[in-house]
Every structure is written in structure tokens, then in C-alpha cells.
N, C-alpha and C. Protein backbone atom coordinates (compact mmCIF):
# COMPACT_ATOMS: atom_id res chain seq x y z
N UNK A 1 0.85 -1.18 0.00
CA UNK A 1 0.00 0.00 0.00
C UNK A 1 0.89 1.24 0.00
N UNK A 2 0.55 2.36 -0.82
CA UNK A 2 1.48 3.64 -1.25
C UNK A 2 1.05 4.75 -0.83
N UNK A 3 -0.21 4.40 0.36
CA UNK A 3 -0.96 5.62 0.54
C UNK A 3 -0.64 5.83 2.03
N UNK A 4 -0.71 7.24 2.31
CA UNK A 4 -0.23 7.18 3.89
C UNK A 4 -1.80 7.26 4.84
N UNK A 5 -1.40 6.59 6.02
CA UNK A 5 -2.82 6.31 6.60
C UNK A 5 -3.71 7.34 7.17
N UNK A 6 -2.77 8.91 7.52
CA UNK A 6 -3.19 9.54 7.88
C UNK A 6 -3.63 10.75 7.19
N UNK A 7 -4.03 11.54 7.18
CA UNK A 7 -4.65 12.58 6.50
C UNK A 7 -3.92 13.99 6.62
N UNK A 8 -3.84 14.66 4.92
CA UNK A 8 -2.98 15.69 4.84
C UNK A 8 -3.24 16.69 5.80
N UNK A 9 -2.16 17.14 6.53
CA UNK A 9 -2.61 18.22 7.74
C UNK A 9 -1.52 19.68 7.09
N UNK A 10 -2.00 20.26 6.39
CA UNK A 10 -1.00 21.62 5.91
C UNK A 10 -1.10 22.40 6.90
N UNK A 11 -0.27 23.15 7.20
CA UNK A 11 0.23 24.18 7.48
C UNK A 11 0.57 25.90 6.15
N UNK A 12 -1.10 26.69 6.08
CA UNK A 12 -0.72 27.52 5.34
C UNK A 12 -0.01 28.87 5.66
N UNK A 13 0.11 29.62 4.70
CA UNK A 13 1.23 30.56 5.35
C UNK A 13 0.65 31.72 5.53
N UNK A 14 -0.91 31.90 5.24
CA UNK A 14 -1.84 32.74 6.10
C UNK A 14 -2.80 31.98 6.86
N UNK A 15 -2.96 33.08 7.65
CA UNK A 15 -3.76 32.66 9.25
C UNK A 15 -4.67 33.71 9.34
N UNK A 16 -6.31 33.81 9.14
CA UNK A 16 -6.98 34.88 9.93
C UNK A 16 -7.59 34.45 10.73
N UNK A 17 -7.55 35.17 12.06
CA UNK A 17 -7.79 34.76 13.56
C UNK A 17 -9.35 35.34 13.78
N UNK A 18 -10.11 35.26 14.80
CA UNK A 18 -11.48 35.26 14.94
C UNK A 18 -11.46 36.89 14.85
N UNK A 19 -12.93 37.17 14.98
CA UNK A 19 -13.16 38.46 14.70
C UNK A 19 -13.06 39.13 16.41
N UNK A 20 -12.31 40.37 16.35
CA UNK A 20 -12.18 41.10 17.70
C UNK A 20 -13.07 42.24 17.48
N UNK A 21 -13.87 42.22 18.69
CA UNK A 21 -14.98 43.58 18.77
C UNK A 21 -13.82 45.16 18.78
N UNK A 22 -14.59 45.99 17.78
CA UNK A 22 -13.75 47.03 17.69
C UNK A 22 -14.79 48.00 16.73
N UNK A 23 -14.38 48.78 16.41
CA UNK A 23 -15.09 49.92 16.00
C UNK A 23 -14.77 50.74 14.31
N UNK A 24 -14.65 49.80 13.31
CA UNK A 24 -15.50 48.48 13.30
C UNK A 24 -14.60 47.38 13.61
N UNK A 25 -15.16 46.03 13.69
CA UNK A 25 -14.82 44.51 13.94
C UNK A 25 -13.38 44.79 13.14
N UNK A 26 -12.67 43.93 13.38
CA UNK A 26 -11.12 43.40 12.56
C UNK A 26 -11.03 41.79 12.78
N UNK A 27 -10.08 41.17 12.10
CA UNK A 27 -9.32 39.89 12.15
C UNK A 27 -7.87 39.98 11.72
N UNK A 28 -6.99 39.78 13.06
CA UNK A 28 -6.12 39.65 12.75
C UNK A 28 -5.25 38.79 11.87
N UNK A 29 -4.51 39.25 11.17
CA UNK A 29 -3.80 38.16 9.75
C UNK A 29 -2.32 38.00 10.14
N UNK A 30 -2.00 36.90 10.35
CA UNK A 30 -0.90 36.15 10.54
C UNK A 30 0.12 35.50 9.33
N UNK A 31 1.08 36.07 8.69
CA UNK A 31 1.80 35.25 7.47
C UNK A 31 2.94 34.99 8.06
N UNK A 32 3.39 33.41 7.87
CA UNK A 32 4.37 32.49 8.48
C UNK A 32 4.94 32.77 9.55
N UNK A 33 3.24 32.90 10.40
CA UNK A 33 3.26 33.04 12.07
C UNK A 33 4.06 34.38 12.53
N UNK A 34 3.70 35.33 11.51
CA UNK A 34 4.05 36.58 12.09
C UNK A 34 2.94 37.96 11.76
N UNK A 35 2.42 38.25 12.97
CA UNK A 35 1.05 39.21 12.72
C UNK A 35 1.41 40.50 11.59
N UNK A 36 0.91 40.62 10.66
CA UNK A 36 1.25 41.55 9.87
C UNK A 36 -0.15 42.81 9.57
N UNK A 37 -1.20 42.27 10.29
CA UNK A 37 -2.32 43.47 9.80
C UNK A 37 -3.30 42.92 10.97
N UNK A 38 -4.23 44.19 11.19
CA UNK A 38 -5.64 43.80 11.41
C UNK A 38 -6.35 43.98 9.93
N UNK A 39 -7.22 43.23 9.59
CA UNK A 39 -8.24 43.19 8.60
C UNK A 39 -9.09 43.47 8.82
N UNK A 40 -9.94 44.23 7.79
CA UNK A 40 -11.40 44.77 8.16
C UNK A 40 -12.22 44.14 7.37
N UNK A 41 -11.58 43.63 6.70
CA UNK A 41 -12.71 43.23 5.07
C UNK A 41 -11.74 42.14 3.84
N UNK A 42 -12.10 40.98 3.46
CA UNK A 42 -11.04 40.70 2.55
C UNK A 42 -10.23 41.38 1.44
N UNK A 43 -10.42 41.92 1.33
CA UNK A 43 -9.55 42.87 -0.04
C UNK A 43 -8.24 43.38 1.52
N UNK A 44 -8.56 43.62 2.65
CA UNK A 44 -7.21 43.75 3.43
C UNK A 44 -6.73 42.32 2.97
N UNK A 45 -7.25 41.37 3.90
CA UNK A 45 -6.11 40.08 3.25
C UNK A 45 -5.47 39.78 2.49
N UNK A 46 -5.83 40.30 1.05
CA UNK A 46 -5.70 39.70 -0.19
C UNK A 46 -4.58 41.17 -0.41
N UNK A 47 -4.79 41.95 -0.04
CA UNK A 47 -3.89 43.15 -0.39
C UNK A 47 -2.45 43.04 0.39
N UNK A 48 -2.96 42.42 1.63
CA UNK A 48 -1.03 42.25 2.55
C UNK A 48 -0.65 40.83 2.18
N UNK A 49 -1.08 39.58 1.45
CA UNK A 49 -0.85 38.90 1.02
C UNK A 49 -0.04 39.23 -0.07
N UNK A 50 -0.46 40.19 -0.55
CA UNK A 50 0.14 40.46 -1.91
C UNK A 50 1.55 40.95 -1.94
N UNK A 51 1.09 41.97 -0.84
CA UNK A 51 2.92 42.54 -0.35
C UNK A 51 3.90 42.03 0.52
N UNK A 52 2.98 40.57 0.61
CA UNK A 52 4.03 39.67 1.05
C UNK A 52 4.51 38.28 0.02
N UNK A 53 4.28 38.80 -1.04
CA UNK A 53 4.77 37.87 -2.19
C UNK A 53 3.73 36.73 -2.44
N UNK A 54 2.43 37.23 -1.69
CA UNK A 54 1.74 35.67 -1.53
C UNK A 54 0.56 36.04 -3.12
N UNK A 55 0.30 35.28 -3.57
CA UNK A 55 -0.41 35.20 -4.67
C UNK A 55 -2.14 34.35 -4.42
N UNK A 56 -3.17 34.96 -4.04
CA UNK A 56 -4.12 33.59 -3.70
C UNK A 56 -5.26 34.31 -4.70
N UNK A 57 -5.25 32.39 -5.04
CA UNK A 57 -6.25 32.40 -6.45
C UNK A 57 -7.59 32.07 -5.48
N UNK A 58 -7.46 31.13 -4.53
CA UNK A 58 -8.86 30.57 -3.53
C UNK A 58 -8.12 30.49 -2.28
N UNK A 59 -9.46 31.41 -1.53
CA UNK A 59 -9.34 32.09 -0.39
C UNK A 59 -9.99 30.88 0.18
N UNK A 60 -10.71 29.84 -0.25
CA UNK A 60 -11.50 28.95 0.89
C UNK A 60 -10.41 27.52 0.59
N UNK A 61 -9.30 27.58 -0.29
CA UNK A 61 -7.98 26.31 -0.19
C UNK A 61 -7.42 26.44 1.47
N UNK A 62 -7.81 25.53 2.35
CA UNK A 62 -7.33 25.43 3.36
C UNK A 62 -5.71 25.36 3.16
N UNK A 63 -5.30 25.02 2.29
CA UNK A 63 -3.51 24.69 2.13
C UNK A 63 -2.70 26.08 1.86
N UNK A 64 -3.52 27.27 1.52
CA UNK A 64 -3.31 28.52 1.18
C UNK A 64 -3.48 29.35 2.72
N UNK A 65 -4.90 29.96 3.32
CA UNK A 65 -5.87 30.26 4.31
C UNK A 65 -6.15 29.63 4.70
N UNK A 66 -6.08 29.81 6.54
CA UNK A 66 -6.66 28.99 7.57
C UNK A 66 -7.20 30.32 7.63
N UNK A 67 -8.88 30.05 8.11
CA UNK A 67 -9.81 30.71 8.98
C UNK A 67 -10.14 30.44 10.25
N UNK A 68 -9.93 30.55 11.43
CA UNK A 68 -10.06 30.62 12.44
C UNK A 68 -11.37 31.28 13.17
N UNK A 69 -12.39 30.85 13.34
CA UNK A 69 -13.78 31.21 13.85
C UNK A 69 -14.53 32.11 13.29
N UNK A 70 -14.58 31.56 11.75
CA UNK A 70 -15.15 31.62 10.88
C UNK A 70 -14.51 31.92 9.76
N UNK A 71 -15.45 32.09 8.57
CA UNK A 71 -15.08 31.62 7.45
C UNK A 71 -14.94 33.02 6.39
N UNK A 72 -14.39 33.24 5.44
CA UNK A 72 -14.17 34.30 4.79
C UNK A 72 -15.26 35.70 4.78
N UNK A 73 -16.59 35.15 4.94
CA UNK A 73 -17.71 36.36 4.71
C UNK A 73 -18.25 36.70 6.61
N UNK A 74 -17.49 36.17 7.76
CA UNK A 74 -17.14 36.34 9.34
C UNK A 74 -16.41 37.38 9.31
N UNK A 75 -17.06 38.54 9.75
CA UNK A 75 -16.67 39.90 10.07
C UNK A 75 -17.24 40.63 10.93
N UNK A 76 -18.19 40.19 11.65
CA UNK A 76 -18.41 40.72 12.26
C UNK A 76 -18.91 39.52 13.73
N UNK A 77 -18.55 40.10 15.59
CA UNK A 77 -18.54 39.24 16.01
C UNK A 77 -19.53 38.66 16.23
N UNK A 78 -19.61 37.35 17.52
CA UNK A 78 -21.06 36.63 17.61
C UNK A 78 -21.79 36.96 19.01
């Protein structure tokens, strides 16, 4: 057998963290575990991604973006 038994676990090289109450809401964005922005809205993500050499075609590829307590359209808290 050539298959491994356990299941792919990536590690991507962005991270947005849950939404923090603020005026308005943010999510902090993490690239290769180093905080680089609060986000207000995706076009932040996708814009400090960019100036960090990162290129993302799909924002919901877990192997690209981890979302953390919730999911790309989570902006505001619960």
C-alpha cells in the first residue's frame, strides 16, 4: 500500500484569527506566524498577502488560508 494512513494536515502561510470587537470589527492576519495586519474586510487580506509575495487564487484552499472562527464572509462578532 502507497498511501499514507493519515490525513494531509497543511500548514498555510496565512492565518486569519477570529473576529475582535472594535469599531468596526477586525481579524487579525498572521503570514508564516508573524502578525502583519488587522483586517477589516477581505480585499485587506488579499492586499497584505500580496505585499508579502503571496499570490491567492482561492481564499477557501485550506492549504493557502486557515480561517479561524469563521469563514471568509465572518466579520463581524457573535
Amino acid at each position: 500500500m502507497t498511501e499514507i494512513a493519515s490525513p494531509h494536515i497543511s500548514t498555510p502561510r496565512i492565518m486569519v484569527l477570529k473576529v475582535q470587537p472594535g469599531t468596526p470589527p477586525f481579524r487579525i492576519v498572521e503570514i508564516d506566524g508573524v502578525m502583519v495586519c488587522e483586517a477589516r474586510g477581505i480585499t485587506d487580506v488579499l492586499q497584505v498577502a500580496a505585499v508579502h509575495g503571496i499570490t491567492v487564487r482561492d481564499l477557501d484552499d485550506p492549504d493557502v488560508v486557515r480561517w479561524v472562527g469563521g469563514d471568509k464572509l465572518t466579520w463581524l462578532p457573535h
